[in-house]
C-alpha atoms as a PDB file:
ATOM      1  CA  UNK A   1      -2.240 -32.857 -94.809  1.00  0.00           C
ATOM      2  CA  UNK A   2      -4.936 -33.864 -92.546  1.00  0.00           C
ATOM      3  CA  UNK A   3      -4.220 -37.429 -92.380  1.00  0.00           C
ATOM      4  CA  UNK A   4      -0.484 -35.964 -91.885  1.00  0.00           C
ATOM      5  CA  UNK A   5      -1.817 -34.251 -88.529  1.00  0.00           C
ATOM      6  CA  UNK A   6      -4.291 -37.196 -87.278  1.00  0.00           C
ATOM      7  CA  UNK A   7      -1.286 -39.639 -87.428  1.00  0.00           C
ATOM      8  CA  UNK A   8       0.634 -36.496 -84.934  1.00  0.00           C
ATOM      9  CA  UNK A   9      -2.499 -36.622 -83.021  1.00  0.00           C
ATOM     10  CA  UNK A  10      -2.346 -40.467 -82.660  1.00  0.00           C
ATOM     11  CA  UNK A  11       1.374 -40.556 -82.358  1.00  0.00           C
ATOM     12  CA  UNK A  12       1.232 -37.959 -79.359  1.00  0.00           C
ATOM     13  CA  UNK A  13      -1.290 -40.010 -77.303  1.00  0.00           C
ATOM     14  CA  UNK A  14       0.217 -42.972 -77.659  1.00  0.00           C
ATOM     15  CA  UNK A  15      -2.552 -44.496 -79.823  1.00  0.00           C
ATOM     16  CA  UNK A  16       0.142 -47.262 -81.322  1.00  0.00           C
ATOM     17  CA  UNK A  17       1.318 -48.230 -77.490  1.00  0.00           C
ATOM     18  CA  UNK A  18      -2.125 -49.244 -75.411  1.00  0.00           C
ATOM     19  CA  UNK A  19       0.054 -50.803 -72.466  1.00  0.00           C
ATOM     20  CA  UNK A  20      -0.249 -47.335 -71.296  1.00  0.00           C
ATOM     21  CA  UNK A  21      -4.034 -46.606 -70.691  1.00  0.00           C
ATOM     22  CA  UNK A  22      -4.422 -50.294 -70.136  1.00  0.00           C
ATOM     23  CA  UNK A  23      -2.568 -49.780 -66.471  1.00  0.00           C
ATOM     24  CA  UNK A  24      -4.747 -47.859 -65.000  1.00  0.00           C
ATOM     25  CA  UNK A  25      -7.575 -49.953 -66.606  1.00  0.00           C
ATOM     26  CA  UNK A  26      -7.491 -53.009 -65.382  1.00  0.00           C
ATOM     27  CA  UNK A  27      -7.444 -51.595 -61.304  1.00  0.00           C
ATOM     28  CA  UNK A  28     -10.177 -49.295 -62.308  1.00  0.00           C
ATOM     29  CA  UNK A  29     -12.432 -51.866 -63.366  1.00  0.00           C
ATOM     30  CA  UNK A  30     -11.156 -53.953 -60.465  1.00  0.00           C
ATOM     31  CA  UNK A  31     -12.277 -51.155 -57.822  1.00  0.00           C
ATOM     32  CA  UNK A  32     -15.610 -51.987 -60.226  1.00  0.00           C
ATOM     33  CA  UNK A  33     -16.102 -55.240 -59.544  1.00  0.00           C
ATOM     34  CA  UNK A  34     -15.799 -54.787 -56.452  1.00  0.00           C
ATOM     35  CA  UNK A  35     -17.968 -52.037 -55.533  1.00  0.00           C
ATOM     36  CA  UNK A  36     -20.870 -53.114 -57.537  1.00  0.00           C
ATOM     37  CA  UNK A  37     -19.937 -57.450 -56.092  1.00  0.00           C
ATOM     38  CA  UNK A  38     -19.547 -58.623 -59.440  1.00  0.00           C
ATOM     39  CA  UNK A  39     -21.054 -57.209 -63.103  1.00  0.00           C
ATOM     40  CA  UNK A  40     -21.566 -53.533 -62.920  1.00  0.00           C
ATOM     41  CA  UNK A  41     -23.565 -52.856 -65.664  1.00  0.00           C
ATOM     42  CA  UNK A  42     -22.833 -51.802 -69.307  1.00  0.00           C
ATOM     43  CA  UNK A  43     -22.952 -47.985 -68.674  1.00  0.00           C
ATOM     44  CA  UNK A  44     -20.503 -47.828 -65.896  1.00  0.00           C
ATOM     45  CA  UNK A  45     -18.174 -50.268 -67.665  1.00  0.00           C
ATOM     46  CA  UNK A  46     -18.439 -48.061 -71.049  1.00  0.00           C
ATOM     47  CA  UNK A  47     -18.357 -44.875 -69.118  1.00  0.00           C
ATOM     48  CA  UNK A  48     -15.138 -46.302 -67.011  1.00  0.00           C
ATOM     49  CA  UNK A  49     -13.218 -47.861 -70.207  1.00  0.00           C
ATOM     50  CA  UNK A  50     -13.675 -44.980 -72.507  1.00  0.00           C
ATOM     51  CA  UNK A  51     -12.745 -42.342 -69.662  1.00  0.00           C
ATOM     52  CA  UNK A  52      -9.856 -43.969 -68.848  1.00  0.00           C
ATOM     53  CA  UNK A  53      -8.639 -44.033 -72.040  1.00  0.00           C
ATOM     54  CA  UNK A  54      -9.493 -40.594 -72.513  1.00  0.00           C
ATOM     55  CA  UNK A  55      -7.785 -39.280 -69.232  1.00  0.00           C
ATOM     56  CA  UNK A  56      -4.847 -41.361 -70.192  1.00  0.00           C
ATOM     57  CA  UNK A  57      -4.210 -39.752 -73.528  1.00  0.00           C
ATOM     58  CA  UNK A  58      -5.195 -36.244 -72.465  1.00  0.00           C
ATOM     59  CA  UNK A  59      -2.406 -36.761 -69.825  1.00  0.00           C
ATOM     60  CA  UNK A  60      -0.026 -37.808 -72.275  1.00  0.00           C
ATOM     61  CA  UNK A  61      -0.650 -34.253 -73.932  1.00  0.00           C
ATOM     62  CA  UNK A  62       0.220 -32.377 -71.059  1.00  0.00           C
ATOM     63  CA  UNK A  63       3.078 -34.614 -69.889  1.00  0.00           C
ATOM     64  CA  UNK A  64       4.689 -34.171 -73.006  1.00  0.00           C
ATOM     65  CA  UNK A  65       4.345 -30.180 -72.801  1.00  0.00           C
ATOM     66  CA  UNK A  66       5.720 -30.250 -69.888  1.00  0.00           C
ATOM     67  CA  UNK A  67       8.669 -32.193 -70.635  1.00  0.00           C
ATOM     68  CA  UNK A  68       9.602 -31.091 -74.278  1.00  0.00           C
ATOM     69  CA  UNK A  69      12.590 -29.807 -72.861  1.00  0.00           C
ATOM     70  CA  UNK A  70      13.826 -32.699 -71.245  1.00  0.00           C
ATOM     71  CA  UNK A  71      12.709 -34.613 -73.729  1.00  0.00           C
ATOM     72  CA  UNK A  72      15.111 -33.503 -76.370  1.00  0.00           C
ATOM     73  CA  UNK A  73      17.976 -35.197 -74.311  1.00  0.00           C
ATOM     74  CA  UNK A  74      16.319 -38.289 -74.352  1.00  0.00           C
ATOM     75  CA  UNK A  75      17.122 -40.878 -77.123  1.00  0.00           C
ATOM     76  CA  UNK A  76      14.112 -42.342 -76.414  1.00  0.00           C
ATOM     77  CA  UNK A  77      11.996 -39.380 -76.526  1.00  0.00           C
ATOM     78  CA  UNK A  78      13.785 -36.758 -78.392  1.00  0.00           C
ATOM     79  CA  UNK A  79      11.527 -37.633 -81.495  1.00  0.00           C
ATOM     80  CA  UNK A  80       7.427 -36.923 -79.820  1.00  0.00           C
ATOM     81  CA  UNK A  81       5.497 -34.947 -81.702  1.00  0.00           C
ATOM     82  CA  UNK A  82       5.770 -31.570 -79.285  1.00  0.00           C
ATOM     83  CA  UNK A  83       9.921 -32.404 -78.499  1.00  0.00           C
ATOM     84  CA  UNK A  84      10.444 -32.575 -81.894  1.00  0.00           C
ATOM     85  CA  UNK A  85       8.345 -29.187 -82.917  1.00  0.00           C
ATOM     86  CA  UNK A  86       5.561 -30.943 -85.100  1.00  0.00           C
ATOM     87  CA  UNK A  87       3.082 -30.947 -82.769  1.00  0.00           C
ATOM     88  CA  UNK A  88       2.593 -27.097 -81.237  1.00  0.00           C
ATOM     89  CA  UNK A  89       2.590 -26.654 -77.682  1.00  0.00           C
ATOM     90  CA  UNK A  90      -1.174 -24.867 -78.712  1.00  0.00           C
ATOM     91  CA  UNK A  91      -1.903 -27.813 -80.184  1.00  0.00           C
ATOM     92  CA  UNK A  92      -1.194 -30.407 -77.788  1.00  0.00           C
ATOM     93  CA  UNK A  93      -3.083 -28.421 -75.136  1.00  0.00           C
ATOM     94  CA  UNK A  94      -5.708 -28.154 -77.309  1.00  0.00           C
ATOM     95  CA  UNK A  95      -6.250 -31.643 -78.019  1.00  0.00           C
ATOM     96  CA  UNK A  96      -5.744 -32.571 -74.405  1.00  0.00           C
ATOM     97  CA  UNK A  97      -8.374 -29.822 -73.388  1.00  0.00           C
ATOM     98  CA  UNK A  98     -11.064 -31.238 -76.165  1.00  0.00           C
ATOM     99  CA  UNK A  99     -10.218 -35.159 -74.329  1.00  0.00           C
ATOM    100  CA  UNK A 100     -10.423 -33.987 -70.822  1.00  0.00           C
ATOM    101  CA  UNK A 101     -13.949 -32.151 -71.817  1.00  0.00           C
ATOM    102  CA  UNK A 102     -14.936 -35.732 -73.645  1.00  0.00           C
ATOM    103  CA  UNK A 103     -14.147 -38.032 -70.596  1.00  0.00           C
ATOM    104  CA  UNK A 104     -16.086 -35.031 -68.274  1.00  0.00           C
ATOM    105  CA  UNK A 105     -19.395 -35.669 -70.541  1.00  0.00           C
ATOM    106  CA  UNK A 106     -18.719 -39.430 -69.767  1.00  0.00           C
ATOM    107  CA  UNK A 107     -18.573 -38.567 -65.611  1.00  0.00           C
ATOM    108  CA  UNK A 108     -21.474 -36.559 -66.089  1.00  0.00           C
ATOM    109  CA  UNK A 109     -23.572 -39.246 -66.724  1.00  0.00           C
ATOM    110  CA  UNK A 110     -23.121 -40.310 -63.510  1.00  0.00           C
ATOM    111  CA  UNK A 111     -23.400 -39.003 -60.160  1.00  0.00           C
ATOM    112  CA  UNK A 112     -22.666 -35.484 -57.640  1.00  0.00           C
ATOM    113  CA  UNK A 113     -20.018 -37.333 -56.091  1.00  0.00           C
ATOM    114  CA  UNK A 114     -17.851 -38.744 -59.170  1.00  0.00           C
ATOM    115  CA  UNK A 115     -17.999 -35.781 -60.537  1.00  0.00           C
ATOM    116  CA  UNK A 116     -16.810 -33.945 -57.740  1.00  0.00           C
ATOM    117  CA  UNK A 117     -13.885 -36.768 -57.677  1.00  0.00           C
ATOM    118  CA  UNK A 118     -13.337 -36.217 -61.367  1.00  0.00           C
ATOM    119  CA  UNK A 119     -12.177 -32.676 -60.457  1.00  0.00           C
ATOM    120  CA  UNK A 120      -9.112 -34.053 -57.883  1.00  0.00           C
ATOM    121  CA  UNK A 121      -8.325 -36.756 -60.593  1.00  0.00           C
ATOM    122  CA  UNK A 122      -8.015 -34.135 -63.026  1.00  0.00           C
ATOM    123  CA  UNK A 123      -5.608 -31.538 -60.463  1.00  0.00           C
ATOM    124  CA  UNK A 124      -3.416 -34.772 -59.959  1.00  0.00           C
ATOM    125  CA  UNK A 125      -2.965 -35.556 -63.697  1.00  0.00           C
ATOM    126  CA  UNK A 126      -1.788 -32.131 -64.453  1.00  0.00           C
ATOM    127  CA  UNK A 127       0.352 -31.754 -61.669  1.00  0.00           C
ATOM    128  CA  UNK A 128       2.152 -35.522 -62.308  1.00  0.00           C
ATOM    129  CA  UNK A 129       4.310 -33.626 -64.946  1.00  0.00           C
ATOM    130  CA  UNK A 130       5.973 -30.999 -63.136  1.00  0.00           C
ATOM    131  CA  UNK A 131       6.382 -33.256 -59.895  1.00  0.00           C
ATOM    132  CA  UNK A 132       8.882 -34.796 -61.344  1.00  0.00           C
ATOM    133  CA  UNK A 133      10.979 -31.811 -60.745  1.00  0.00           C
ATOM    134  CA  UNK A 134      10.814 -31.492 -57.408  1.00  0.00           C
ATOM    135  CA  UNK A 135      10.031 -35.113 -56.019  1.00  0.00           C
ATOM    136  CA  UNK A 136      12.429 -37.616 -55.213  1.00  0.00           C
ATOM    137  CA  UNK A 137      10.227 -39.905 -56.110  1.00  0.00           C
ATOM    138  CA  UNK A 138       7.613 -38.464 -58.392  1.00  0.00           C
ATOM    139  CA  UNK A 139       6.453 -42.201 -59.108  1.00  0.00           C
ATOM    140  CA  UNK A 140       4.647 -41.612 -55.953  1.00  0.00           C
ATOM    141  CA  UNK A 141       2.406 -38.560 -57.602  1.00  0.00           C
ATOM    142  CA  UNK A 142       2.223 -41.138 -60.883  1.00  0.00           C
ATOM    143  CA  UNK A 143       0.782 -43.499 -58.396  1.00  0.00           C
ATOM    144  CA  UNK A 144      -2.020 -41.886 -56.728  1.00  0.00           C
ATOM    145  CA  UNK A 145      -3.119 -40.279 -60.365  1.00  0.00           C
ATOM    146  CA  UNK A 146      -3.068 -43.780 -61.881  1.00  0.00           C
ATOM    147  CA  UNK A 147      -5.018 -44.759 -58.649  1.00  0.00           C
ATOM    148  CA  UNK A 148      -8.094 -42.271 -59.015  1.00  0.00           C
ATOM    149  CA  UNK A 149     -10.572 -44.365 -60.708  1.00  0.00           C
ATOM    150  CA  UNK A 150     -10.430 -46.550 -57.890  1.00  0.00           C
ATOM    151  CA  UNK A 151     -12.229 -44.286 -55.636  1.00  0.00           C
ATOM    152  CA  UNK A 152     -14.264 -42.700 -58.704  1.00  0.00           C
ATOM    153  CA  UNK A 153     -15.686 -46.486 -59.302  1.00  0.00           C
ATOM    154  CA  UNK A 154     -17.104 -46.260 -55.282  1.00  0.00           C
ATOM    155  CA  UNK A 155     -18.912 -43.440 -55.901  1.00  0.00           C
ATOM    156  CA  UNK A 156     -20.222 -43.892 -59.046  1.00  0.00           C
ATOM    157  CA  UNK A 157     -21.737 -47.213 -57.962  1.00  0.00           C
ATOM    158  CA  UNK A 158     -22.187 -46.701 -54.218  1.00  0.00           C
ATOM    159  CA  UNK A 159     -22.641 -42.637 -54.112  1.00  0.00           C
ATOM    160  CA  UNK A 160     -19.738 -43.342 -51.127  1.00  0.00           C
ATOM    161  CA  UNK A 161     -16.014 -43.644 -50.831  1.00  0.00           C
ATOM    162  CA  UNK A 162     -15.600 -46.781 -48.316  1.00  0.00           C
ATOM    163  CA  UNK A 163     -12.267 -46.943 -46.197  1.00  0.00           C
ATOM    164  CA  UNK A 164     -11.852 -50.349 -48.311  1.00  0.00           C
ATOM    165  CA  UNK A 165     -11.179 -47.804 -51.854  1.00  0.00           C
ATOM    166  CA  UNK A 166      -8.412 -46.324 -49.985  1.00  0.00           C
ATOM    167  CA  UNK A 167      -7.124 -49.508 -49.082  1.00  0.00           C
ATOM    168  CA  UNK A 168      -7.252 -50.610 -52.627  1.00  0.00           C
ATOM    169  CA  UNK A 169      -5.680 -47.564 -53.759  1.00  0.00           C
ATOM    170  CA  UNK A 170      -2.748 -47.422 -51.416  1.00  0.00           C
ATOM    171  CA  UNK A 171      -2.296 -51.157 -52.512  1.00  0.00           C
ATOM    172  CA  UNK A 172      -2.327 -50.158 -56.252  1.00  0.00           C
ATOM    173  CA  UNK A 173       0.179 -47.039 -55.632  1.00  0.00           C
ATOM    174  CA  UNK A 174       3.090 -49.595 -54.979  1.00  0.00           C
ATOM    175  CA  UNK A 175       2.178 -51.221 -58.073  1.00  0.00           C
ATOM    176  CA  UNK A 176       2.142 -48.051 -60.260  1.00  0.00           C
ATOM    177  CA  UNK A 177       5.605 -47.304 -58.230  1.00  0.00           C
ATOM    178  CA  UNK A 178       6.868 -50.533 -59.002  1.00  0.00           C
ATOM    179  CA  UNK A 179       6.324 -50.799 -63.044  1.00  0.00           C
ATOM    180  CA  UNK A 180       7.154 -46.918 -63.408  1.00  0.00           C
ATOM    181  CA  UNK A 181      10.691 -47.592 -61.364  1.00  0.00           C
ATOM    182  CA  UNK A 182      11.241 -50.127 -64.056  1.00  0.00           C
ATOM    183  CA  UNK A 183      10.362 -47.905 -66.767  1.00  0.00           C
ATOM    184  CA  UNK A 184      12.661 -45.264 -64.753  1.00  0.00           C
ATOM    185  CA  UNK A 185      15.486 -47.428 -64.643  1.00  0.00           C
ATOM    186  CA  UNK A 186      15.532 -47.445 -68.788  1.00  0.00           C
ATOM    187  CA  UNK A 187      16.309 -43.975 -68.744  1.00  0.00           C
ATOM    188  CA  UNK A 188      18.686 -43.170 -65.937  1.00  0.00           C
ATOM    189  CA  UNK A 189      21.700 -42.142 -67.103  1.00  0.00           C
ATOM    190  CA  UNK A 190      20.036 -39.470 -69.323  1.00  0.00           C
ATOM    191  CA  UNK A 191      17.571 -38.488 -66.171  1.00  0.00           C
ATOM    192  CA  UNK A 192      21.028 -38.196 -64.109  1.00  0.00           C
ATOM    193  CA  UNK A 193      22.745 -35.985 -66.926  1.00  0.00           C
ATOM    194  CA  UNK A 194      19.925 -33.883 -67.084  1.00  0.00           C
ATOM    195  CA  UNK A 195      19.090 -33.370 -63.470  1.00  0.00           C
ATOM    196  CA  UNK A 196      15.431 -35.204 -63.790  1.00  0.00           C
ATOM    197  CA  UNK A 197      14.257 -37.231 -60.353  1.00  0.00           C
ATOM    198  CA  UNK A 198      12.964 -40.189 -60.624  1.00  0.00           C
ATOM    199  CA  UNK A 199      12.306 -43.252 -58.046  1.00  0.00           C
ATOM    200  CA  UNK A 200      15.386 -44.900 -60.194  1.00  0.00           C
ATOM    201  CA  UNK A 201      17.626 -42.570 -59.173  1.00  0.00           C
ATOM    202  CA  UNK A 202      16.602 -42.252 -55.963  1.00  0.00           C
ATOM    203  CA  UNK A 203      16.774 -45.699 -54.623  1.00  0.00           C
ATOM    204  CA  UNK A 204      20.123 -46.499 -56.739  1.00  0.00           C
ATOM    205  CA  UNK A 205      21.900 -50.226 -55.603  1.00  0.00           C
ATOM    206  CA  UNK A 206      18.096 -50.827 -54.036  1.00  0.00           C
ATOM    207  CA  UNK A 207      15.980 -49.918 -57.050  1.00  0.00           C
ATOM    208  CA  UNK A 208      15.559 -53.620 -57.779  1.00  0.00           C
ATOM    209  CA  UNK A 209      14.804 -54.512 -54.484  1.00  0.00           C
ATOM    210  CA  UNK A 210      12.072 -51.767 -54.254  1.00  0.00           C
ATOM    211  CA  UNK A 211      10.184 -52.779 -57.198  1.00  0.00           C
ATOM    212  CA  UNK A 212       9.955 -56.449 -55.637  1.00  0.00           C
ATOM    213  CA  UNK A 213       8.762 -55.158 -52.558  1.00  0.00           C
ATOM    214  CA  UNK A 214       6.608 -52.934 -53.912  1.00  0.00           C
ATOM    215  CA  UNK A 215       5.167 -55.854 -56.080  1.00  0.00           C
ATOM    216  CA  UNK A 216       4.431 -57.777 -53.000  1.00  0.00           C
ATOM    217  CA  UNK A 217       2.863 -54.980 -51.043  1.00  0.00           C
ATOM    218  CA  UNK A 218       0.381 -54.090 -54.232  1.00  0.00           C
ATOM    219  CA  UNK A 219      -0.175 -58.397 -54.852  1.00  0.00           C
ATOM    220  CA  UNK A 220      -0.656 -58.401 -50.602  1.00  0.00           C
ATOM    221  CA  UNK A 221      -3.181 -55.441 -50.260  1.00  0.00           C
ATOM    222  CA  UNK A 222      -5.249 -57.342 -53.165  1.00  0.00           C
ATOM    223  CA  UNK A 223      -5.548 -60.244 -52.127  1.00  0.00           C
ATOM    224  CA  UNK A 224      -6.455 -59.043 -48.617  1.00  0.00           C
ATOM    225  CA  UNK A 225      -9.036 -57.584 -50.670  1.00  0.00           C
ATOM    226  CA  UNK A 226     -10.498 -60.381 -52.420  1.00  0.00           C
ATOM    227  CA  UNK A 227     -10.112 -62.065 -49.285  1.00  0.00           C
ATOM    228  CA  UNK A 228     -12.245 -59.594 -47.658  1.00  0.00           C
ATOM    229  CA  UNK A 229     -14.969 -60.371 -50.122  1.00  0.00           C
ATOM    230  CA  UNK A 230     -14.947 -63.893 -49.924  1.00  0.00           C
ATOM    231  CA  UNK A 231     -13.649 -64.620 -53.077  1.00  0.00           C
ATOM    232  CA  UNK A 232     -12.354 -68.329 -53.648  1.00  0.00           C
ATOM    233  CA  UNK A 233      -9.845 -70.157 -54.971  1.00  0.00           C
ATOM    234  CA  UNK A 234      -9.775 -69.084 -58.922  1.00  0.00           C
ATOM    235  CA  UNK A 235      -9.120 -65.475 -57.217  1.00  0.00           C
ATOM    236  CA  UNK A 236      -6.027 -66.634 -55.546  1.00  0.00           C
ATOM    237  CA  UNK A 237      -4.695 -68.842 -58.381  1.00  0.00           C
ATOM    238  CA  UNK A 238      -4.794 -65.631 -60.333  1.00  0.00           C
ATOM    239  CA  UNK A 239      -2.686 -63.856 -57.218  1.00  0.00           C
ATOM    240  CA  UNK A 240      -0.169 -66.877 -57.518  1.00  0.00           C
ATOM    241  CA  UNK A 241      -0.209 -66.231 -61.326  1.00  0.00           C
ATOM    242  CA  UNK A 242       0.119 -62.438 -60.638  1.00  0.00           C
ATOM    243  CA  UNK A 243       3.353 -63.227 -58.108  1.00  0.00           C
ATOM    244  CA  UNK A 244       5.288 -65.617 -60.907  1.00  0.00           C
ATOM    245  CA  UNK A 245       4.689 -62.774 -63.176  1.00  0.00           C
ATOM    246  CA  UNK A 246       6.317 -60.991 -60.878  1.00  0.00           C
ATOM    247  CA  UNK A 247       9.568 -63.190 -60.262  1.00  0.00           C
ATOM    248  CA  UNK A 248       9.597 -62.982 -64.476  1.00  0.00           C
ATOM    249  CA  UNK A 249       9.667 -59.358 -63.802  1.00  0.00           C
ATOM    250  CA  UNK A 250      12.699 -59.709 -61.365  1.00  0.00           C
ATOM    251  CA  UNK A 251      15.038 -62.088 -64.249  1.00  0.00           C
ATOM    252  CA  UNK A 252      14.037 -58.953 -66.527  1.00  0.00           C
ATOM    253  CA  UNK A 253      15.346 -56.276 -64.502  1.00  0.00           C
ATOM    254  CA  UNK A 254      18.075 -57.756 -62.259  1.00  0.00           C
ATOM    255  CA  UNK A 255      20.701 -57.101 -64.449  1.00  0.00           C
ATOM    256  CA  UNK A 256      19.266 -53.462 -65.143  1.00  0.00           C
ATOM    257  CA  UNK A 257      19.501 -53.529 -69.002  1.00  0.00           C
ATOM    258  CA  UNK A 258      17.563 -50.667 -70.651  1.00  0.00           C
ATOM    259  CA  UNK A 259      15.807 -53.618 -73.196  1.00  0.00           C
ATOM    260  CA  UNK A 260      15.341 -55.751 -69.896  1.00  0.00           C
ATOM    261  CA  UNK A 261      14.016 -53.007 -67.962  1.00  0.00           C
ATOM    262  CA  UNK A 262      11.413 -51.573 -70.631  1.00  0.00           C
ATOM    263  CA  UNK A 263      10.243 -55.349 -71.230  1.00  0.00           C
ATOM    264  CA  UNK A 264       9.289 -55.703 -68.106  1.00  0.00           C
ATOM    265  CA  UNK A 265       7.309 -52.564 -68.045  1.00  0.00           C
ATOM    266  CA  UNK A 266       5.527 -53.029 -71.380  1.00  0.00           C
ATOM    267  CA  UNK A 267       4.180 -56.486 -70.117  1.00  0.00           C
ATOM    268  CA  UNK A 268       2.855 -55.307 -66.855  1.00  0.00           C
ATOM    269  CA  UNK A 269      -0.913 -54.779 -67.934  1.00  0.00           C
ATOM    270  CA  UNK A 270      -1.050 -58.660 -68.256  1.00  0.00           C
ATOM    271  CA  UNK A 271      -0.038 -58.752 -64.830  1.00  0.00           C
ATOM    272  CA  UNK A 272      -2.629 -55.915 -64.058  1.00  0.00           C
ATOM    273  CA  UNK A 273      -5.036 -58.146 -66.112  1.00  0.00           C
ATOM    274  CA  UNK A 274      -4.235 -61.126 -64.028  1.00  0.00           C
ATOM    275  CA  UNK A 275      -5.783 -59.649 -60.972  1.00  0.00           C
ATOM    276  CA  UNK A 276      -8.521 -58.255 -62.697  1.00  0.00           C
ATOM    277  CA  UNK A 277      -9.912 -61.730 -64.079  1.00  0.00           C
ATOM    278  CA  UNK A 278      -9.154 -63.526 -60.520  1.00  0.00           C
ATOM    279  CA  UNK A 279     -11.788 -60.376 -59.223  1.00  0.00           C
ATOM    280  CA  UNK A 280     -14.254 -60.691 -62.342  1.00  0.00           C
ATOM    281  CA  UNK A 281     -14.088 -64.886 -62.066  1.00  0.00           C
ATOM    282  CA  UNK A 282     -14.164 -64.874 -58.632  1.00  0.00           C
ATOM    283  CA  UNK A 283     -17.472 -63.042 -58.456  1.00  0.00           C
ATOM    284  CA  UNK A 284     -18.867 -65.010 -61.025  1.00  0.00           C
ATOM    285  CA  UNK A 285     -18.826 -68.500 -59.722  1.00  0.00           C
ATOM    286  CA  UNK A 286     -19.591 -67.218 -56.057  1.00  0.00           C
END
């Protein structure tokens, strides 16, 4: 029976699909590297892995509250744990409470000013869900809450929030708002029957166009960035790697097939990951 409920547990947070908390990873540790100029230490990289993975999943608890009734009209969803009633609402509250709590311990091992930044981080995750509602482009909401360890790496390293985080962040938004149009796109005729918004919908004929502009924009504002920072050539072959990865992307959605469009979300951490080693390598060899 327990192992019955851990595998719920698991199941609910996405435990089996890691593509998820690995998005707003490999930006977080980015915003890192950068604030600290290279290798930030083994408590700030533990503290900043393990939260993010704990925010992620603690999200995915109250997302999935939130949208058990949408849910249900979802092939692709119609079967989570809360949607499908084997998971209590109770519950999955509960368990996102106890991981919020877990990844607070983790900021509190920092400083006064993360921690005050772990508070907005946390209002933005919980309203994400019901944004969705009332946004024509919710994405937007997803992309700023994806975006908060950005400035919650300045401040944990620097005790400041530079104009160059918000930079960084506004560059990473478009990302987040490209890769979650794409994942949008899979499910639009079921968002449409149900009356959901989503950037998908929203953009219609020009939805592919907008996630290739808003890959450019996020692949533009980061390079700027490791520009800014004088980092050399292995940083901007990773860019150029970043941007094929990108064109890949475009084949895999142009045509707007659901199994198209969801491939080309699953695989975006490696482009995520891309920019992150060009950062992490180009500090090294300096």
């Amino acid at each position: 029976m327990l192992a019955r409920r851990f595998a719920l547990y698991l199941d609910l947070i996405r435990w089996n699909r890691p593509a998820g908390w690995l998005l707003l990873l490999w930006p977080t540790l980015g915003a890192l590297w950068f604030a600290a100029e290279g290798w930030p230490g083994w408590h700030l990289l533990a503290v900043f892995v393990l939260g993010t993975i704990l925010m992620r999943s603690a999200g995915c608890c109250v997302n999935d509250v939130a949208d058990r009734d949408f849910d249900r009209h979802v092939k692709r969803t119609s079967q989570r744990p809360v949607t499908s009633g084997a998971v209590s609402v109770r519950e999955a509250l509960a368990l996102g409470a106890v991981l919020a709590l877990l990844a607070f311990g983790l900021v509190l091992t920092t400083n006064r000013l993360t921690i005050l930044w772990s508070f907005a981080a946390l209002a933005i995750t919980l309203a994400y869900p019901f944004a969705k509602r009332f946004v024509s482009v919710p994405q937007a909401v997803l992309g700023i809450a994806f975006s908060f360890g950005i400035p919650m790496a300045f401040a944990a390293v620097q005790a400041s929030v530079p104009v160059f985080a918000a930079w960084l962040l506004a560059g990473n938004l478009f990302w987040v708002l490209a890769y979650d149009t794409e994942y949008a796109m899979v499910d639009r005729d079921d968002d449409l029957k149900i009356g959901m918004k989503t950037s998908a919908i929203t953009f219609g004929r020009l939805d592919v166009a907008a996630v290739m502009a808003s890959y450019g924009i996020f692949l533009a504002v980061w390079a700027w960035a490791g520009a800014s920072r004088g980092l050399g050539a292995v940083f901007f072959a990773a860019i150029g790697i970043a941007l094929a990865q990108a064109a890949w992307h475009w084949r895999l959605i142009r045509e707007r097939t659901r199994d198209g469009c969801f491939k080309a979300f699953r695989l975006n951490h490696w482009l995520g990951f891309t920019v992150f080693a060009g950062i992490a390598a180009g500090y090294a060899i300096r």
